[in-house]
Protein backbone atom coordinates (compact mmCIF):
# COMPACT_ATOMS: atom_id res chain seq x y z
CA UNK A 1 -26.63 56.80 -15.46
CA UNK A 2 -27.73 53.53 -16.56
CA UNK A 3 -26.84 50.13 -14.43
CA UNK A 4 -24.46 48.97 -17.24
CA UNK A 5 -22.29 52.00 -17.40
CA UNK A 6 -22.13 52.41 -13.50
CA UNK A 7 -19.20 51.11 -11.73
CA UNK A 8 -19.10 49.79 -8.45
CA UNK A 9 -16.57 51.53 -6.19
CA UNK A 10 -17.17 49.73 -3.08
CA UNK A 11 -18.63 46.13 -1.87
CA UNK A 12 -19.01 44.87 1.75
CA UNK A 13 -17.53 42.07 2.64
CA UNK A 14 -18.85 38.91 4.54
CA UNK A 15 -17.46 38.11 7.35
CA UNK A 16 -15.40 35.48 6.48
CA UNK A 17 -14.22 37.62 3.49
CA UNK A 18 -14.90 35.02 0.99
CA UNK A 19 -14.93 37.19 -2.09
CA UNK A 20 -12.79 39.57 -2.84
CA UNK A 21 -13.32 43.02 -5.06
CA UNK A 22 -10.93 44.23 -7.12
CA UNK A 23 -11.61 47.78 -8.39
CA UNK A 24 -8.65 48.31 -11.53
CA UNK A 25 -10.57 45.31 -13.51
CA UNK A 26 -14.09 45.05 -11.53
CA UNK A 27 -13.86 41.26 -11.20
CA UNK A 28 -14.77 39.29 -8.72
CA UNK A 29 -12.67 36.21 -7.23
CA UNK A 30 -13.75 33.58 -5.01
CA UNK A 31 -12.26 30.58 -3.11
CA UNK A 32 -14.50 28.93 -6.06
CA UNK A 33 -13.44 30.29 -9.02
CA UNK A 34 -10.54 27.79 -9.37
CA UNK A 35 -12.56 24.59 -8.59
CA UNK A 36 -15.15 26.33 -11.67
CA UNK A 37 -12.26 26.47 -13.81
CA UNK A 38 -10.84 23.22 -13.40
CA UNK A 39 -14.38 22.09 -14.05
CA UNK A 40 -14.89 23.50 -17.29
CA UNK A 41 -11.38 22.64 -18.39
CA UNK A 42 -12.62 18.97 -17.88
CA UNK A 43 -16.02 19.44 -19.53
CA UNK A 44 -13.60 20.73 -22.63
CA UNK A 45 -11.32 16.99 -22.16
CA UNK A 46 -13.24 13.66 -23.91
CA UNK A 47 -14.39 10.95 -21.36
CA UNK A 48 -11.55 8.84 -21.57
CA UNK A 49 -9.90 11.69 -20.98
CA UNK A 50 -11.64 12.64 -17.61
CA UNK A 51 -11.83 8.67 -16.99
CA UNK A 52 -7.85 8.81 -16.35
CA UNK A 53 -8.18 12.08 -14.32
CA UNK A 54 -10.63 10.00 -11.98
CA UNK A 55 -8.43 7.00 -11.88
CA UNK A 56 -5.47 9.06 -11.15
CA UNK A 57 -6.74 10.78 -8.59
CA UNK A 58 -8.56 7.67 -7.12
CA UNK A 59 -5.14 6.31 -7.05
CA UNK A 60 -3.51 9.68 -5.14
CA UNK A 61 -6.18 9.52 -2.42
CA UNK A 62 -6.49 5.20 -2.09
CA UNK A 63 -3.18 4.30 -3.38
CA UNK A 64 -2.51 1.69 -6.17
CA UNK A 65 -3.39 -1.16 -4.12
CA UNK A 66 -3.09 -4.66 -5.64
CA UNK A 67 -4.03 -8.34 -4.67
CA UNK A 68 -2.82 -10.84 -6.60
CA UNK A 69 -4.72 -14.35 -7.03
CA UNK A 70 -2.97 -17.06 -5.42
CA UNK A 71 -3.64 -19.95 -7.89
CA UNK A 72 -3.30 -17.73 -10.95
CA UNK A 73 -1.43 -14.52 -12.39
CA UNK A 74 -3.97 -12.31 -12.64
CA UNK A 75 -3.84 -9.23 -9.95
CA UNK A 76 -7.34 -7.55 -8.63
CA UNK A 77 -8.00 -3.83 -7.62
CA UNK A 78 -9.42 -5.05 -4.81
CA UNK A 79 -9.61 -7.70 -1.94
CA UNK A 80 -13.39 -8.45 -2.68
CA UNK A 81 -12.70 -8.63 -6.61
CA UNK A 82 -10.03 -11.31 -5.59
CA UNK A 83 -12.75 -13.16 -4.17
CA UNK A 84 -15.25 -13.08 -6.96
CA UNK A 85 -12.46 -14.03 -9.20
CA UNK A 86 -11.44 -16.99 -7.27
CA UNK A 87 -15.05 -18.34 -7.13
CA UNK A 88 -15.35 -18.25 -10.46
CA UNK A 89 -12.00 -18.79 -12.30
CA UNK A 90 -11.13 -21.10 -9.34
CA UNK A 91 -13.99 -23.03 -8.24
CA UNK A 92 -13.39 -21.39 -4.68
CA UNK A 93 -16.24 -20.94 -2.31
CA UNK A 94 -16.89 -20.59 1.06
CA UNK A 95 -17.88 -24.21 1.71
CA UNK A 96 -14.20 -25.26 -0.12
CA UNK A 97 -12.53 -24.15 3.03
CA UNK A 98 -14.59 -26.53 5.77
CA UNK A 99 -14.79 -29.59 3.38
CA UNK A 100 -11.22 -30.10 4.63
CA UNK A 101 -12.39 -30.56 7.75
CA UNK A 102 -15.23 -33.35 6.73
CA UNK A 103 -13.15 -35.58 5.45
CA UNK A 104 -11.83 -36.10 9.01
């Protein structure tokens, strides 16, 4: 009998019984098997495609957070982007704050 017409009847199992046998088909199924499948479904998606999956899913786990530029309309993704914005668009730096205080 040659190993590709031989069936298996019986497999040991780890102990934490990660695979499981099933004898009417012969497959195998793991814990991984779904996390392989979603990954090949999004190797078959374009990249803008996958770039919204990220960005959804960024947004599910962080939340849509938002911080909106005090002198202006425009809304950052984040607190630091705020910043870089307002130095730039604004003229804002950290020595803006204290000349307040100089003019004392």
């Amino acid at each position: 009998m040659s190993m590709e017409s031989s069936v298996i009847e019986h497999m040991e199992m780890d102990e934490d019984d990660s695979f499981a046998f099933c004898e009417g088909d012969g497959a195998f199924h793991s814990a991984f098997e779904d996390d392989f499948e979603q990954t090949l479904a999004m190797l078959d998606m374009d990249v803008e495609e996958v770039m919204i999956e990220v960005e959804n899913s960024h947004e599910e786990v962080e939340g849509n957070k938002q911080f909106p530029c005090e002198f202006c309309e425009k809304i950052c993704k984040s607190k630091g982007g705020r910043t870089k914005h307002q130095r730039s668009k604004h003229e804002l730096g950290e020595s803006s704050t204290s000349s307040s205080t100089r003019d004392v």
